[in-house]
C-alpha atoms as a PDB file:
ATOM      1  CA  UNK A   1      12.027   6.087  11.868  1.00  0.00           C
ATOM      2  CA  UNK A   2       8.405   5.429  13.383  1.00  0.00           C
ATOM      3  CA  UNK A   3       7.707   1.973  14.606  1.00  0.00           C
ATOM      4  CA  UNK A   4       4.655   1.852  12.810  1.00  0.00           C
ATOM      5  CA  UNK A   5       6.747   2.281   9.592  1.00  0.00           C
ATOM      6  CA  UNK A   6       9.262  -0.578  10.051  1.00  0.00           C
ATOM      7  CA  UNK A   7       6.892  -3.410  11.578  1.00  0.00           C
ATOM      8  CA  UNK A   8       4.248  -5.490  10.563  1.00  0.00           C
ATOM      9  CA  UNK A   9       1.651  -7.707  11.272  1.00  0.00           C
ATOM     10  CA  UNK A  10      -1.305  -9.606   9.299  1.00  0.00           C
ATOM     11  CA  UNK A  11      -3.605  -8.286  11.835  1.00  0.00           C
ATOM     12  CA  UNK A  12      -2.294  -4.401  11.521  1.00  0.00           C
ATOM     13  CA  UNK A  13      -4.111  -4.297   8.047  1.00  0.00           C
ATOM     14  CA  UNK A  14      -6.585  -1.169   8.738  1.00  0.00           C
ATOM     15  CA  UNK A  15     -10.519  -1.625   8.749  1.00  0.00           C
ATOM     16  CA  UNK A  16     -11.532   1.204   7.684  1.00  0.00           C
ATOM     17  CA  UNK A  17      -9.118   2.167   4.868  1.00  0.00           C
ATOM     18  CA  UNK A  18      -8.488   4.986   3.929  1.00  0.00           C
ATOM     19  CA  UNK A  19      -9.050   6.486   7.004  1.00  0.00           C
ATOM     20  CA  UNK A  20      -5.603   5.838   8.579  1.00  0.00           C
ATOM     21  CA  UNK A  21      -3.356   8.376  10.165  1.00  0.00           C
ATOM     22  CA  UNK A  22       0.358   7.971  10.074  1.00  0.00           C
ATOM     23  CA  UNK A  23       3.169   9.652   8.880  1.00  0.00           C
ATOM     24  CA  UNK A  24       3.394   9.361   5.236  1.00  0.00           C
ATOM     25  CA  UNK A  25       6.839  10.276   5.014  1.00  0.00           C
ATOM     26  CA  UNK A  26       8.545   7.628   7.009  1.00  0.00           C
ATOM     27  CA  UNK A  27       5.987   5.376   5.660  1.00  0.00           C
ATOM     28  CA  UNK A  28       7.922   6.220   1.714  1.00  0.00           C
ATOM     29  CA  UNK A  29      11.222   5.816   3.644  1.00  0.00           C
ATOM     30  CA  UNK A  30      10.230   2.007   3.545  1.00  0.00           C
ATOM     31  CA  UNK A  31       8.562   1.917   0.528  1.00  0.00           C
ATOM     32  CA  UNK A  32      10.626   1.953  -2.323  1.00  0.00           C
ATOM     33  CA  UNK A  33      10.359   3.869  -5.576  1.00  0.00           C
ATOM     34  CA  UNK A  34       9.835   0.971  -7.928  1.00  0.00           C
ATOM     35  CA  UNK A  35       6.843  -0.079  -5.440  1.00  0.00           C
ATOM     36  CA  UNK A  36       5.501   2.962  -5.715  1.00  0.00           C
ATOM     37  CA  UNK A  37       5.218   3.211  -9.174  1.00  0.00           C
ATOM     38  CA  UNK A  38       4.198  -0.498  -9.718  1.00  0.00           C
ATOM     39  CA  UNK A  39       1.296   0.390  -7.249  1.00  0.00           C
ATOM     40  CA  UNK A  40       0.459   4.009  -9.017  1.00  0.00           C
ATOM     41  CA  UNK A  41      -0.006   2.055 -12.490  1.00  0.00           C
ATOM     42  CA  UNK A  42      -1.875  -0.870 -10.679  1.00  0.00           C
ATOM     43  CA  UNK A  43      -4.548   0.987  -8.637  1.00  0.00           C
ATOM     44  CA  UNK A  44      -5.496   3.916 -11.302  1.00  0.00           C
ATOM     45  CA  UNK A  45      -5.816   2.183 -14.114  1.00  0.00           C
ATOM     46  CA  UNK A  46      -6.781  -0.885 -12.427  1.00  0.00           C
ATOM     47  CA  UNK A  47      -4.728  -3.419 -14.245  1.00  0.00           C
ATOM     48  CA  UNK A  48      -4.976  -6.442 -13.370  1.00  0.00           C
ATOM     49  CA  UNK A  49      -1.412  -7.250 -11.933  1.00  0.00           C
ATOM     50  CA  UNK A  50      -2.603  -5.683  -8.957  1.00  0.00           C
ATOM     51  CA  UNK A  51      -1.024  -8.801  -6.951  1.00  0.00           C
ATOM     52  CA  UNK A  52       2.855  -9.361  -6.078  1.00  0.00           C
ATOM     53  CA  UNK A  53       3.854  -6.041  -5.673  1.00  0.00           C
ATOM     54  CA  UNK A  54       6.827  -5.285  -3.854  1.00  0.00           C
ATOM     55  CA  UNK A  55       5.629  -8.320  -1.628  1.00  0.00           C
ATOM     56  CA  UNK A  56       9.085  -8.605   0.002  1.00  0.00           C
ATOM     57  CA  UNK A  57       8.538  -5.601   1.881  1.00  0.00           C
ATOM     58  CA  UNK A  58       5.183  -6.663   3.160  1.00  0.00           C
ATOM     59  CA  UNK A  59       6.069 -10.567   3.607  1.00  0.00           C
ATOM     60  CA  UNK A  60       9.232  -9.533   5.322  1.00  0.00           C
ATOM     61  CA  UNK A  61       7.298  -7.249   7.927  1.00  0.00           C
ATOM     62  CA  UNK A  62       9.222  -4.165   6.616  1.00  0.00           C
ATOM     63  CA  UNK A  63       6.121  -2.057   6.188  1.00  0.00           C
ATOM     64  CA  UNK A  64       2.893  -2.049   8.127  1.00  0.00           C
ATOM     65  CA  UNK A  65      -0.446  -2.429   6.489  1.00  0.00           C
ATOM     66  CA  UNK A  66      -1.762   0.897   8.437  1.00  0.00           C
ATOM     67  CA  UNK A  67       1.620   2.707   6.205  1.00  0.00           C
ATOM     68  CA  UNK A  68       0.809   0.444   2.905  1.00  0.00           C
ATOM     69  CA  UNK A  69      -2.934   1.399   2.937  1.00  0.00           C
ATOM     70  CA  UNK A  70      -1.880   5.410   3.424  1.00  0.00           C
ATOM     71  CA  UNK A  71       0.511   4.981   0.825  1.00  0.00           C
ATOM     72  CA  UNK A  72      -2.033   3.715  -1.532  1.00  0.00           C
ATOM     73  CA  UNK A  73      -4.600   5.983  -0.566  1.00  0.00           C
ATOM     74  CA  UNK A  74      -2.420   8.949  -1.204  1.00  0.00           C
ATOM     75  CA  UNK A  75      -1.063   7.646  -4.712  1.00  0.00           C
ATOM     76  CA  UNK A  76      -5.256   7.716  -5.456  1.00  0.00           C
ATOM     77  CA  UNK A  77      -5.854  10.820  -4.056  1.00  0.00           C
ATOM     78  CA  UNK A  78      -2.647  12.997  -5.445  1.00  0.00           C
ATOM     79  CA  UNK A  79      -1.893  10.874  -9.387  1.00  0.00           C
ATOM     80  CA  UNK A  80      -4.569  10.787 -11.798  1.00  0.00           C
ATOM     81  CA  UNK A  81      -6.221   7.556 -11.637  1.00  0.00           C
ATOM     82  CA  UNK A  82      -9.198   6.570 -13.984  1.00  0.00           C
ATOM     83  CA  UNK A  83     -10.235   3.870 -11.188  1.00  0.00           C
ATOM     84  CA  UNK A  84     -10.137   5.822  -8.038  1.00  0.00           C
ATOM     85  CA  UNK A  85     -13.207   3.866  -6.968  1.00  0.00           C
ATOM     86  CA  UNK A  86     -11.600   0.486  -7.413  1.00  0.00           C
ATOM     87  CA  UNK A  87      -8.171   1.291  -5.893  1.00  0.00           C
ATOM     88  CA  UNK A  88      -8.827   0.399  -2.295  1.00  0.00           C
ATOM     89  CA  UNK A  89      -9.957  -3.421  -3.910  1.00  0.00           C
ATOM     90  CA  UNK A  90      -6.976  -3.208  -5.892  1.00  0.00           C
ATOM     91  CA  UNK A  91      -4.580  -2.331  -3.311  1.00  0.00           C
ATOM     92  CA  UNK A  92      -6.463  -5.231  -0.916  1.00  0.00           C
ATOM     93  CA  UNK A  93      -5.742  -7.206  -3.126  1.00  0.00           C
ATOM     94  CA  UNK A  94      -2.187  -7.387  -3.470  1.00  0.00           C
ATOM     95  CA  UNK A  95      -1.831  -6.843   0.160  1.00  0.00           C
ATOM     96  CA  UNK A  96      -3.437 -10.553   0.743  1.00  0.00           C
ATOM     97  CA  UNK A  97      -1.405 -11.411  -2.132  1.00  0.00           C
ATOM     98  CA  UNK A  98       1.603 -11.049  -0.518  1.00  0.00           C
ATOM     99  CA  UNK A  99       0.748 -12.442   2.893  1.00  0.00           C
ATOM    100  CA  UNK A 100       2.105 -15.090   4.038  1.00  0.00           C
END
């Protein structure tokens, strides 16, 4: 597994979302399937429990905020979402949600 998909630091989250490279596919290794869904549902069709998701995996370090913010991105960009403008907000904020 990549090390960018295993580690993580407060610091790592990306400035210029959603322009981040990495390999979405060990990124999903980490990222579990409920977490993906729960993040889908949040971020297009912005509801409003966009906070606490699956914040083990980022308070724990288990996923980097360069591999959350691709993951996000791509859930916008390949699922139907009516708030595709809001979804990098959203996904911000349960990222600093779940910090520490």
């Amino acid at each position: 597994m990549s090390e960018s998909a295993v580690t993580n630091d407060a610091s790592n989250q990306p400035l210029h979302w959603p322009n981040i490279t990495v390999d979405l596919k060990e990124c999903y290794k980490v990222w579990r399937d409920d977490c993906k869904s729960t993040l889908l549902d949040a971020i297009c069709n912005e509801l409003r429990y966009a906070q606490d998701i699956c914040c083990d995996l980022i308070a724990s370090e288990t996923i980097s905020g360069d591999c959350y913010f691709a993951i996000a991105d791509d859930l916008r960009k390949h699922y139907p979402c009516k708030t595709s403008d809001l979804a990098p907000s959203l996904a911000t904020d349960n990222w600093q949600s779940c910090l520490p």
